[in-house]
C-alpha atoms as a PDB file:
ATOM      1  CA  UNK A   1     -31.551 -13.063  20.392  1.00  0.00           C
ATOM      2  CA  UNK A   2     -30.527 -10.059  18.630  1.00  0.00           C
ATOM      3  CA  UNK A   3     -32.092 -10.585  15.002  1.00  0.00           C
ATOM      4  CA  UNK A   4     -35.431 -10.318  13.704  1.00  0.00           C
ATOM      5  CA  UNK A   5     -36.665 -11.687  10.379  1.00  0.00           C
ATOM      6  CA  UNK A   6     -39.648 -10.024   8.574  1.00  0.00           C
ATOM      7  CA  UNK A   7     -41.188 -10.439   5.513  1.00  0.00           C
ATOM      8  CA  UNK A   8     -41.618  -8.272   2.867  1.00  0.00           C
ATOM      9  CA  UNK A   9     -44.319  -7.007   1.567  1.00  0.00           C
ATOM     10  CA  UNK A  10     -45.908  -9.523  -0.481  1.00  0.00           C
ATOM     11  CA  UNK A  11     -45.075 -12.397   2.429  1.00  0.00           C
ATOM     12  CA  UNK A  12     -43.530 -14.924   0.208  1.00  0.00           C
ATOM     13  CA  UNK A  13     -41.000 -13.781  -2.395  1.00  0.00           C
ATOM     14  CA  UNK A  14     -37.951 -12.546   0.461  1.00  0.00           C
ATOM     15  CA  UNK A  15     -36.711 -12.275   3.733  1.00  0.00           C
ATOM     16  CA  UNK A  16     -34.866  -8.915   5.273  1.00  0.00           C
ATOM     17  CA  UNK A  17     -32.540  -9.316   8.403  1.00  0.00           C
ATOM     18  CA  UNK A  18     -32.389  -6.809  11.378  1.00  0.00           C
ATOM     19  CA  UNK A  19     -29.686  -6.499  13.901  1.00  0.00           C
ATOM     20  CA  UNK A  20     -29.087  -3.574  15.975  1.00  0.00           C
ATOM     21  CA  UNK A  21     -26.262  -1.560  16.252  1.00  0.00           C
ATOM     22  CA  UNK A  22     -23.086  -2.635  17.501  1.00  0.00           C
ATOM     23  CA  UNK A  23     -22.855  -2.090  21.098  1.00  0.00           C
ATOM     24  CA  UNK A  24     -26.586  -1.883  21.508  1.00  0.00           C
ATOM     25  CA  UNK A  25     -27.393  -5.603  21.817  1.00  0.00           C
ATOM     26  CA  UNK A  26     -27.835  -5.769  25.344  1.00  0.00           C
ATOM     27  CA  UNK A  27     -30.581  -2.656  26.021  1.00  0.00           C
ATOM     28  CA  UNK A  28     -33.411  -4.091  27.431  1.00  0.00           C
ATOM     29  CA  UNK A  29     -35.746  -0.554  26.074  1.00  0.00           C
ATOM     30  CA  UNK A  30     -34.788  -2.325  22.929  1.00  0.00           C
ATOM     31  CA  UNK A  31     -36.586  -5.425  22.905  1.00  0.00           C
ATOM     32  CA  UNK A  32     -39.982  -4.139  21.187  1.00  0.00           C
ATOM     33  CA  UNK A  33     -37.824  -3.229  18.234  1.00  0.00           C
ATOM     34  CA  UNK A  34     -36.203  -6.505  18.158  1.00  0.00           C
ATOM     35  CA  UNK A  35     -40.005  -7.845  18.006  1.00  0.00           C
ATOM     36  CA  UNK A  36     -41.669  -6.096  15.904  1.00  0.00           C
ATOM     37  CA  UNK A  37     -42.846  -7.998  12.642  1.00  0.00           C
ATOM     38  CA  UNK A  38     -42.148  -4.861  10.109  1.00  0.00           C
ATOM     39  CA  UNK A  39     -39.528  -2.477   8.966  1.00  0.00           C
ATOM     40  CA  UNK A  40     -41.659   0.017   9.195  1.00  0.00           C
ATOM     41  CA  UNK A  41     -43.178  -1.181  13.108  1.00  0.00           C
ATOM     42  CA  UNK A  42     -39.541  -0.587  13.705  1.00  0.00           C
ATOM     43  CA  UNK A  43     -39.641   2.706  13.149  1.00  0.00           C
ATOM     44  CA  UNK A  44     -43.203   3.255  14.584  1.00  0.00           C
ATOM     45  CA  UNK A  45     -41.641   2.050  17.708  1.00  0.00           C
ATOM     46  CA  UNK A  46     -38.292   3.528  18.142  1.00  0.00           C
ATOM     47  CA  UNK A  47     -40.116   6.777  17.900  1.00  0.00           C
ATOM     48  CA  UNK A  48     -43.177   5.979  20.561  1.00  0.00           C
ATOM     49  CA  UNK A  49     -39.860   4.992  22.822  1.00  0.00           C
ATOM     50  CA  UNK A  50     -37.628   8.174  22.231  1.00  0.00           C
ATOM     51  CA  UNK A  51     -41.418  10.081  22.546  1.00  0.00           C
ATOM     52  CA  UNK A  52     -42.612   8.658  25.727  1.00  0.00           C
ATOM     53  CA  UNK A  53     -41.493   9.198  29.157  1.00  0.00           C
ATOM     54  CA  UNK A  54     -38.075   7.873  29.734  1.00  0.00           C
ATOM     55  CA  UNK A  55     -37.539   8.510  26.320  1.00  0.00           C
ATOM     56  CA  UNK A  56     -35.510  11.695  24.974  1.00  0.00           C
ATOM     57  CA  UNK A  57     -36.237  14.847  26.650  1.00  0.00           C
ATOM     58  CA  UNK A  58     -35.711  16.695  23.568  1.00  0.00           C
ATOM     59  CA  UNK A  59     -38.327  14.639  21.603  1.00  0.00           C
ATOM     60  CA  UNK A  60     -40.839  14.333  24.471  1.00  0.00           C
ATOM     61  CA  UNK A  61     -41.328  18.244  24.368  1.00  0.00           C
ATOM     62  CA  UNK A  62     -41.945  18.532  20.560  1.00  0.00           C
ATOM     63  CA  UNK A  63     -45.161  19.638  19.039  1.00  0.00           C
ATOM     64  CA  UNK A  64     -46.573  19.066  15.685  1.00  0.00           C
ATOM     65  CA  UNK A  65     -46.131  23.200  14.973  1.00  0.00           C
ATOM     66  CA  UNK A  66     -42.090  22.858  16.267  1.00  0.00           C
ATOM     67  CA  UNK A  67     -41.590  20.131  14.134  1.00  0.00           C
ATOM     68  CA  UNK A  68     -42.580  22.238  10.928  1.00  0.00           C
ATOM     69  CA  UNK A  69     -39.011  23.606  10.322  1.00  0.00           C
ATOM     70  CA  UNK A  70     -37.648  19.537  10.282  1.00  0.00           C
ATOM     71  CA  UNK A  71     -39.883  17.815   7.748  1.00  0.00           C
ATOM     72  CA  UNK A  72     -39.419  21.120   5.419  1.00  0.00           C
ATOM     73  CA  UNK A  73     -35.534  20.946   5.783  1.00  0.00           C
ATOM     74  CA  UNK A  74     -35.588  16.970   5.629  1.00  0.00           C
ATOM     75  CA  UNK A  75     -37.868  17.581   2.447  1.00  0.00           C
ATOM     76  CA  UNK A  76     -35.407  19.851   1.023  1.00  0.00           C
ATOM     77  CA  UNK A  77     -32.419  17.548   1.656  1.00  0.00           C
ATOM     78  CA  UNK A  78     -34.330  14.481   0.019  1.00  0.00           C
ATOM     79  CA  UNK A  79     -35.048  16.897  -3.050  1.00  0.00           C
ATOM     80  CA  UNK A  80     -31.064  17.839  -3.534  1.00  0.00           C
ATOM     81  CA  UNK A  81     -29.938  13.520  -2.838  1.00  0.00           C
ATOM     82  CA  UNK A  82     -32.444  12.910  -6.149  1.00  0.00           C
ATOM     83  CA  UNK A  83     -31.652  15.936  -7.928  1.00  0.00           C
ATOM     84  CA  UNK A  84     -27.843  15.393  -7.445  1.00  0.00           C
ATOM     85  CA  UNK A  85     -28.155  11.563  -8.050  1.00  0.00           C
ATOM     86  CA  UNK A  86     -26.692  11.088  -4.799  1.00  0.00           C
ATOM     87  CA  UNK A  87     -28.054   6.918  -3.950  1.00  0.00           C
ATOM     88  CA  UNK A  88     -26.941   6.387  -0.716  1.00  0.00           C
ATOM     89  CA  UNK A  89     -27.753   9.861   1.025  1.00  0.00           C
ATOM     90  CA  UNK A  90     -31.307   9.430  -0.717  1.00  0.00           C
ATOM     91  CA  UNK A  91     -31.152   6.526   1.364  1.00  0.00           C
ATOM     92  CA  UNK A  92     -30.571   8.419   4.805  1.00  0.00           C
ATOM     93  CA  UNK A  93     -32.718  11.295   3.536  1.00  0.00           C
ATOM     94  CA  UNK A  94     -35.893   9.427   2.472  1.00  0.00           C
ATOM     95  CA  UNK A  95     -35.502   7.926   6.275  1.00  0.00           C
ATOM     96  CA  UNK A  96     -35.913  10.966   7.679  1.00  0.00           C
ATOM     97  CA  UNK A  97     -38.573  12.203   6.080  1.00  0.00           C
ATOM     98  CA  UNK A  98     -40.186   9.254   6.763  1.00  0.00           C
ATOM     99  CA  UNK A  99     -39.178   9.693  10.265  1.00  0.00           C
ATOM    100  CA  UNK A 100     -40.700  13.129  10.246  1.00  0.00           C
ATOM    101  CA  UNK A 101     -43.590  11.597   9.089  1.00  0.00           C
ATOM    102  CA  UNK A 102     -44.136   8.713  12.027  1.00  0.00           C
ATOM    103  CA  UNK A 103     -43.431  11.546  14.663  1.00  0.00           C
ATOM    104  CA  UNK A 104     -45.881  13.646  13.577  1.00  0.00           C
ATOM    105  CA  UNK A 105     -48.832  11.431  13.581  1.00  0.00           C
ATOM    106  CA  UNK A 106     -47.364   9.848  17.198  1.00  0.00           C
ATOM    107  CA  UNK A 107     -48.020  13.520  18.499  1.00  0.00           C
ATOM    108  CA  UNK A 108     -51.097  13.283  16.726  1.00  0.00           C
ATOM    109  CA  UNK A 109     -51.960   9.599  18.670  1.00  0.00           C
ATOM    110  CA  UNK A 110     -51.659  11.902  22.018  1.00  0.00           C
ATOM    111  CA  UNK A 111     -53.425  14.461  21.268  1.00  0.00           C
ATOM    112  CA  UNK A 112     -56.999  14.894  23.944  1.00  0.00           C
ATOM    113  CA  UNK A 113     -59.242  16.864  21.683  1.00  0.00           C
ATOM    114  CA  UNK A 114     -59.017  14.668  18.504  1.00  0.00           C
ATOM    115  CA  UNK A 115     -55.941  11.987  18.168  1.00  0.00           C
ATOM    116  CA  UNK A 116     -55.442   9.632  15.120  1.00  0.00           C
ATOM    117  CA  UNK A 117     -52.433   6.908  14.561  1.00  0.00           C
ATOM    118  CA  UNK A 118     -50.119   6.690  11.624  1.00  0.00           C
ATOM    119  CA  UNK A 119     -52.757   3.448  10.760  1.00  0.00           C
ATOM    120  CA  UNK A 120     -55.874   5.853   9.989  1.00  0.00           C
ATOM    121  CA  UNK A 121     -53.648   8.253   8.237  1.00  0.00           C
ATOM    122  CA  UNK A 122     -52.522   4.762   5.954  1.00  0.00           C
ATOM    123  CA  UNK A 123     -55.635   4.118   5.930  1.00  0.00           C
ATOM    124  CA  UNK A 124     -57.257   7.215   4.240  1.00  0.00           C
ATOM    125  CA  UNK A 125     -54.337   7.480   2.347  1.00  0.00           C
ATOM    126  CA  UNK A 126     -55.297   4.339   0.589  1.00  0.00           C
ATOM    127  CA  UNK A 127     -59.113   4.872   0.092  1.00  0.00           C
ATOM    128  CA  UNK A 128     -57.916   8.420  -1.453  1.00  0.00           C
ATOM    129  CA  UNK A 129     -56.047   6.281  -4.074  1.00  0.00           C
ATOM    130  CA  UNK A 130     -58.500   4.163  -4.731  1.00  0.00           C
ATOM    131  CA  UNK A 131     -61.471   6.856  -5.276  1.00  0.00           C
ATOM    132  CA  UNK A 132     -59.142   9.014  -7.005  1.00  0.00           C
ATOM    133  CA  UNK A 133     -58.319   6.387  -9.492  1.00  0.00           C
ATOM    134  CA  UNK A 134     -61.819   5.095 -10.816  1.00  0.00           C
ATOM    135  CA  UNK A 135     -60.799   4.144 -14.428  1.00  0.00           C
ATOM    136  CA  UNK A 136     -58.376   2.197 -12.783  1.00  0.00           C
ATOM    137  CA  UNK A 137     -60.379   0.702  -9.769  1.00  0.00           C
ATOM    138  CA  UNK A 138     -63.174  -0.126 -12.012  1.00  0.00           C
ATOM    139  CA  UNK A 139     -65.943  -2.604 -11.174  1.00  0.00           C
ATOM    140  CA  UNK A 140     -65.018  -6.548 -12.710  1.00  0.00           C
ATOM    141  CA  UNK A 141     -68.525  -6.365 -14.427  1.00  0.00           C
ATOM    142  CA  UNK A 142     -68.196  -2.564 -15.560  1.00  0.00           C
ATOM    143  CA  UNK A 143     -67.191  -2.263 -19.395  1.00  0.00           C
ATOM    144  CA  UNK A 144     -63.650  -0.995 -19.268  1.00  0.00           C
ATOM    145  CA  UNK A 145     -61.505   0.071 -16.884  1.00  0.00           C
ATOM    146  CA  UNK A 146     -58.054   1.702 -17.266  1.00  0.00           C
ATOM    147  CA  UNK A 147     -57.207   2.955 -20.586  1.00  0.00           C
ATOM    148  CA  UNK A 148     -53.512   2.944 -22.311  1.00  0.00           C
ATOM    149  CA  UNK A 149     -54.950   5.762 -24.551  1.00  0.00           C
ATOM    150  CA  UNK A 150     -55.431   7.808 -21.528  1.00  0.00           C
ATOM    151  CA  UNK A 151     -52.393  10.609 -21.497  1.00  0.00           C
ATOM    152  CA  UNK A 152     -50.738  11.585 -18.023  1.00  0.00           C
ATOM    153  CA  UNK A 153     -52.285  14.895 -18.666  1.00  0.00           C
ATOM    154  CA  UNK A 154     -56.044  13.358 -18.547  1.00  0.00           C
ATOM    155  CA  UNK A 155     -55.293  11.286 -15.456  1.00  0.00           C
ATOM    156  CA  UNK A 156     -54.037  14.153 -13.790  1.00  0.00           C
ATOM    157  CA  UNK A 157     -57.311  16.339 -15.061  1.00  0.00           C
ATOM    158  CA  UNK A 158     -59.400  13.334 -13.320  1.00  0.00           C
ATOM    159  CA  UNK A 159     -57.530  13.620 -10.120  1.00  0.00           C
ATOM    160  CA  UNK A 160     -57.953  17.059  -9.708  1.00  0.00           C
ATOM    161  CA  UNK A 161     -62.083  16.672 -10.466  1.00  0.00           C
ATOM    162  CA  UNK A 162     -62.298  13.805  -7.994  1.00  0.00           C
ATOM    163  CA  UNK A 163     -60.199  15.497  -5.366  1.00  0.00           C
ATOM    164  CA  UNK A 164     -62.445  18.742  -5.895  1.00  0.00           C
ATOM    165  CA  UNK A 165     -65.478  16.744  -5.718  1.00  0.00           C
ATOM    166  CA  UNK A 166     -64.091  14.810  -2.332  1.00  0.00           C
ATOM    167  CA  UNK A 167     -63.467  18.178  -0.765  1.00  0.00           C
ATOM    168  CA  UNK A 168     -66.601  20.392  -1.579  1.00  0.00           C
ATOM    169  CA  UNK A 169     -63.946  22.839  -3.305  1.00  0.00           C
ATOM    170  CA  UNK A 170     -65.809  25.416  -5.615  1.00  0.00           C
ATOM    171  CA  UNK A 171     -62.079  26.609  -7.593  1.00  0.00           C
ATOM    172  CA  UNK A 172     -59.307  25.419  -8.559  1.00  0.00           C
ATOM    173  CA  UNK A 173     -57.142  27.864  -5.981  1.00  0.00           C
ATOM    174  CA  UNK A 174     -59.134  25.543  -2.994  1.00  0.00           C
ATOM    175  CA  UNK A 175     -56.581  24.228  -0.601  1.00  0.00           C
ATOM    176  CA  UNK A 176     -52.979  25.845  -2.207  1.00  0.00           C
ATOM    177  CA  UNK A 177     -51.217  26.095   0.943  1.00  0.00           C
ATOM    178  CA  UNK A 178     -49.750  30.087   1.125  1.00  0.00           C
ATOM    179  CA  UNK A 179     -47.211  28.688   3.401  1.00  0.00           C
ATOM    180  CA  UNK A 180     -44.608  27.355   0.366  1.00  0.00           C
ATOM    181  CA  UNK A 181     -42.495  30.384  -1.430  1.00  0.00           C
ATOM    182  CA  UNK A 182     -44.149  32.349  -4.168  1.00  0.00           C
ATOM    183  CA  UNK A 183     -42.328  30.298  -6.965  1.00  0.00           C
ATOM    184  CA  UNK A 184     -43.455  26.867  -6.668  1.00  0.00           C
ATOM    185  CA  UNK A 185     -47.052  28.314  -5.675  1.00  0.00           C
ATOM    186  CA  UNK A 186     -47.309  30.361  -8.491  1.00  0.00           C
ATOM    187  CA  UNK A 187     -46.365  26.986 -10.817  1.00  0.00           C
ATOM    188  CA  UNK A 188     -49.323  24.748  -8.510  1.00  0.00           C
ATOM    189  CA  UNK A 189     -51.856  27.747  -9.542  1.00  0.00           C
ATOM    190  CA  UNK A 190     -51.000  27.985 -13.491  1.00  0.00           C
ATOM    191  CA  UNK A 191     -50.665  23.840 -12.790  1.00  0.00           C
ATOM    192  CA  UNK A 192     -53.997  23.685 -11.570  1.00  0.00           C
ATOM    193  CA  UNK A 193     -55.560  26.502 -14.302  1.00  0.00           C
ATOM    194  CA  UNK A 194     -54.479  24.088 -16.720  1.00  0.00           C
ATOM    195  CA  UNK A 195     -56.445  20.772 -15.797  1.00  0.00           C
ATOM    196  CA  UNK A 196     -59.509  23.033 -14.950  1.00  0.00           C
ATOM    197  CA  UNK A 197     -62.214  22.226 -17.367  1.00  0.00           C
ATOM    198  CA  UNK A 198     -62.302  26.351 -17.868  1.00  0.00           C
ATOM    199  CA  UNK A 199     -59.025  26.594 -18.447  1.00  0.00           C
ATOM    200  CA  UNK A 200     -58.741  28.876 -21.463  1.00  0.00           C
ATOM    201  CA  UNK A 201     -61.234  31.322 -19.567  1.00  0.00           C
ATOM    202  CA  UNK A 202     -58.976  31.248 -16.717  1.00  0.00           C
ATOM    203  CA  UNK A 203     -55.740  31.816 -18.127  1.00  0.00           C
ATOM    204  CA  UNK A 204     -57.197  34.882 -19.862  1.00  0.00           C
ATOM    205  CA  UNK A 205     -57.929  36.050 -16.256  1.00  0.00           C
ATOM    206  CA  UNK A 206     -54.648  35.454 -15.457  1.00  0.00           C
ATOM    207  CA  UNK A 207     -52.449  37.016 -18.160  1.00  0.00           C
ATOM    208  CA  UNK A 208     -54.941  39.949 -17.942  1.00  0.00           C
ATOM    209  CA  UNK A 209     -54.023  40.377 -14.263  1.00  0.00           C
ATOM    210  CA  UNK A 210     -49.814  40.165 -14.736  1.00  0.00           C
ATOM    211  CA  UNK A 211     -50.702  42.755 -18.010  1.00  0.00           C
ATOM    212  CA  UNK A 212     -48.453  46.126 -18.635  1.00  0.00           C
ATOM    213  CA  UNK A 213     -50.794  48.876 -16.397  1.00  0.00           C
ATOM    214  CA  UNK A 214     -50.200  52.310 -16.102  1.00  0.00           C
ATOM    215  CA  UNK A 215     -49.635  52.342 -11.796  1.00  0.00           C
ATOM    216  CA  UNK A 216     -47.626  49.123 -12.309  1.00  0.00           C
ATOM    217  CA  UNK A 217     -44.246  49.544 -10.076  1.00  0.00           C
ATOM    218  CA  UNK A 218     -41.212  48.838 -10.866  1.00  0.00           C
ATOM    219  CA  UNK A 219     -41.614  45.808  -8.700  1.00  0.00           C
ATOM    220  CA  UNK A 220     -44.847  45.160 -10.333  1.00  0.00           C
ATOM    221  CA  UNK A 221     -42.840  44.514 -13.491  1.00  0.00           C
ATOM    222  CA  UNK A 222     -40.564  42.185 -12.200  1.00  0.00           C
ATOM    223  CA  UNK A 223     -43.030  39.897 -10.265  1.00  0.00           C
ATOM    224  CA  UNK A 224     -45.226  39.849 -13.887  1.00  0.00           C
ATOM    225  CA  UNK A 225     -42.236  38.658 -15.441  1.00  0.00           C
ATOM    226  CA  UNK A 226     -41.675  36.107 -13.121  1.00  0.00           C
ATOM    227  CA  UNK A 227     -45.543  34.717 -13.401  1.00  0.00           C
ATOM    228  CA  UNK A 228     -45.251  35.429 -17.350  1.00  0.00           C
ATOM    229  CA  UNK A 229     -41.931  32.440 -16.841  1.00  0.00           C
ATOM    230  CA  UNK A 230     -43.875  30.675 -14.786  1.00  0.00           C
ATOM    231  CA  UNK A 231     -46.725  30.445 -17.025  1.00  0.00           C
ATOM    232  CA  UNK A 232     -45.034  29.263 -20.380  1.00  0.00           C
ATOM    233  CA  UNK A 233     -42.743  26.512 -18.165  1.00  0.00           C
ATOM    234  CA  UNK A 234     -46.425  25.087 -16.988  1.00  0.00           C
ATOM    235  CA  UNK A 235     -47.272  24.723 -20.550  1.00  0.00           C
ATOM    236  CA  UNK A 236     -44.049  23.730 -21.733  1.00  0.00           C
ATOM    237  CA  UNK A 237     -44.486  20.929 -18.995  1.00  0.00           C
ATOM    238  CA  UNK A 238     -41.308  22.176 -17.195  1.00  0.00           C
ATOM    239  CA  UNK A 239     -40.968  22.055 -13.489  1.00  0.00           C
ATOM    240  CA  UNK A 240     -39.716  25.744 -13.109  1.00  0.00           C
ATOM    241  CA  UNK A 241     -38.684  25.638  -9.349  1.00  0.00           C
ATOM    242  CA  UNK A 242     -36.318  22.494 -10.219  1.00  0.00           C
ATOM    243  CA  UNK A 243     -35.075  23.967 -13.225  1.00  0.00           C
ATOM    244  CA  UNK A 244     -34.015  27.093 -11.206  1.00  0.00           C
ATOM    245  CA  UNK A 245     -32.712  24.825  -8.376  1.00  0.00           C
ATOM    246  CA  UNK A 246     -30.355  22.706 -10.788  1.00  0.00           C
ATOM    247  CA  UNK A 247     -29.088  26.031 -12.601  1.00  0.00           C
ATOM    248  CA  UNK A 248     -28.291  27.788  -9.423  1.00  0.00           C
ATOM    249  CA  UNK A 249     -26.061  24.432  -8.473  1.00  0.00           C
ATOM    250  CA  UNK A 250     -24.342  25.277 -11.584  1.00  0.00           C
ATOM    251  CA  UNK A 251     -23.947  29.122 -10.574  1.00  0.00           C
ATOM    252  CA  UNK A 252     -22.810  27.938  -7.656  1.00  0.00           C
ATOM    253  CA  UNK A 253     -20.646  25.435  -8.342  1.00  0.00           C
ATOM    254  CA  UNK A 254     -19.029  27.986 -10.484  1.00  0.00           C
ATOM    255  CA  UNK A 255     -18.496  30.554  -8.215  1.00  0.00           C
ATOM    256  CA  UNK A 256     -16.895  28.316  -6.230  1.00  0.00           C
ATOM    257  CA  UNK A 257     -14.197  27.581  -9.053  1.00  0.00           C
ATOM    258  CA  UNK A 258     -13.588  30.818  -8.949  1.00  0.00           C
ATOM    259  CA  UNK A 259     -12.965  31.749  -5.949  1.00  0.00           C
ATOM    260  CA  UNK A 260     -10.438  28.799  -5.852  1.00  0.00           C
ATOM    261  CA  UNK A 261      -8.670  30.258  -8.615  1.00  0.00           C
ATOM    262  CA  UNK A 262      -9.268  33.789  -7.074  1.00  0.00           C
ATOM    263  CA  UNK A 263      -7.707  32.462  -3.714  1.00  0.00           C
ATOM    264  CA  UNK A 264      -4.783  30.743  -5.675  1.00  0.00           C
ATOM    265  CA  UNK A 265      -3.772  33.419  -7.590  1.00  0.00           C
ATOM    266  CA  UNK A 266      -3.551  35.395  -4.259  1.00  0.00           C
ATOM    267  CA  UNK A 267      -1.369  33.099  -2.696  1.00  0.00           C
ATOM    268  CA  UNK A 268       0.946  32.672  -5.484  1.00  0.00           C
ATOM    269  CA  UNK A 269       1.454  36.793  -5.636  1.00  0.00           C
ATOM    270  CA  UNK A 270       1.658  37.416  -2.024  1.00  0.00           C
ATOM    271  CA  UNK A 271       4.226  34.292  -1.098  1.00  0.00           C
ATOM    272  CA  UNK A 272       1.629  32.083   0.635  1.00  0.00           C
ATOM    273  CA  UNK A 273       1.626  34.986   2.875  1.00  0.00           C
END
């Protein structure tokens, strides 16, 4: 048998079909696909196969570090399908990031010194959510939970002072990874400025440090200018790197025309020649 029928999440209200590939239905390394009872144990299990020995020699040899470069380009690929509107390759996309994301915690499973499973990673992942979200995770006997009064702006202040207090951070800068381009870390900082309880104080710190000075550079003046952008889109509540992404699609998109019509007009003065 060749199909598997799982339920979905809620156990009652639907009922998915599986069947593998054409051509693939008689591959016994397949069977613990067939069996497993979730989408998602599908995927947990295709990769512990392709992983293992006897599985793919190229995935066997991966590390956590070499697999860096993937889940940032499958990131960036998801990113453009939703920017772009593009349904189906969101589809493929969003599977490979997901993808990205089993593999890395199955080289985390085999790790000596300190392995975890993609199940403690769900795991934390869902007490995080749950102590991150107090009004709405409040006690049945407490005296109100969950506001609709409460803006997306508050919420997101509340996150930030729960997260801070989770992680012993002492500023707002704690934990910005340096490893993502200047542009969308210079929005988390001003992002992060502005749910800090201190925020007016630290703004002025800011602006005072992207101010005209006498030994500024020329580059100096350009990356101020940049920040200066960077800080009014923040306020404005405008994501700047996605803004620049979708203009530069439209830069590019017209370039593109034309150098069609560049290429066109060559051809029709030259012969086709």
């Amino acid at each position: 048998m060749n199909d598997v029928t799982s339920d979905t999440a809620n156990g009652t209200t639907g009922r998915r079909t599986y069947r593998l590939p054409e051509g693939f239905e008689r591959c016994s390394k397949l069977r613990p696909v067939i069996e497993a009872k979730t989408a998602l144990d599908r995927v947990k299990v295709i990769v512990d196969i392709l992983y293992s020995p006897g599985g793919c020699p190229w995935d066997g040899r991966q590390t956590n570090r070499s697999l860096l470069k993937h889940l940032l380009e499958e990131t960036y690929e998801y990113v453009d399908a939703v920017e772009t509107g593009d349904r189906d390759n969101m589809r493929e996309e969003l599977g490979d990031v997901l993808l990205q994301t089993v593999f890395q915690a199955r080289l985390c499973e085999a790790d000596d010194a300190d392995p975890f499973d993609i199940d403690e990673v769900a795991d934390r992942l869902v007490d995080k959510f749950i102590t991150r979200h107090p009004h709405v995770f409040a006690p049945d006997d407490a005296e109100a939970g969950a506001s609709d009064d409460d803006s997306p702006q508050e919420v997101l202040t509340l996150w930030e002072r729960m997260k801070q207090r989770e992680k012993h951070r002492h500023s707002v800068l704690d934990g910005i990874s340096h490893a993502q381009g200047a542009l969308p870390r210079a929005a988390k900082v001003a992002s992060r400025i502005e749910k800090s309880a201190h925020a007016q104080e630290l703004f002025e710190a800011f602006d005072a440090a992207t101010s005209d000075r006498d030994d500024n550079t020329e580059a100096d003046v350009y990356a101020d200018g940049i920040l200066a952008i960077v800080r009014r889109a923040q306020s404005d509540g405008i994501d700047i790197e996605s803004a620049l992404r979708n203009r530069l699609r439209e830069v590019e998109a017209a370039v593109a025309a034309r150098e069609e019509t560049i290429s066109s007009d060559t051809n029709e003065r030259t012969g086709g020649r």
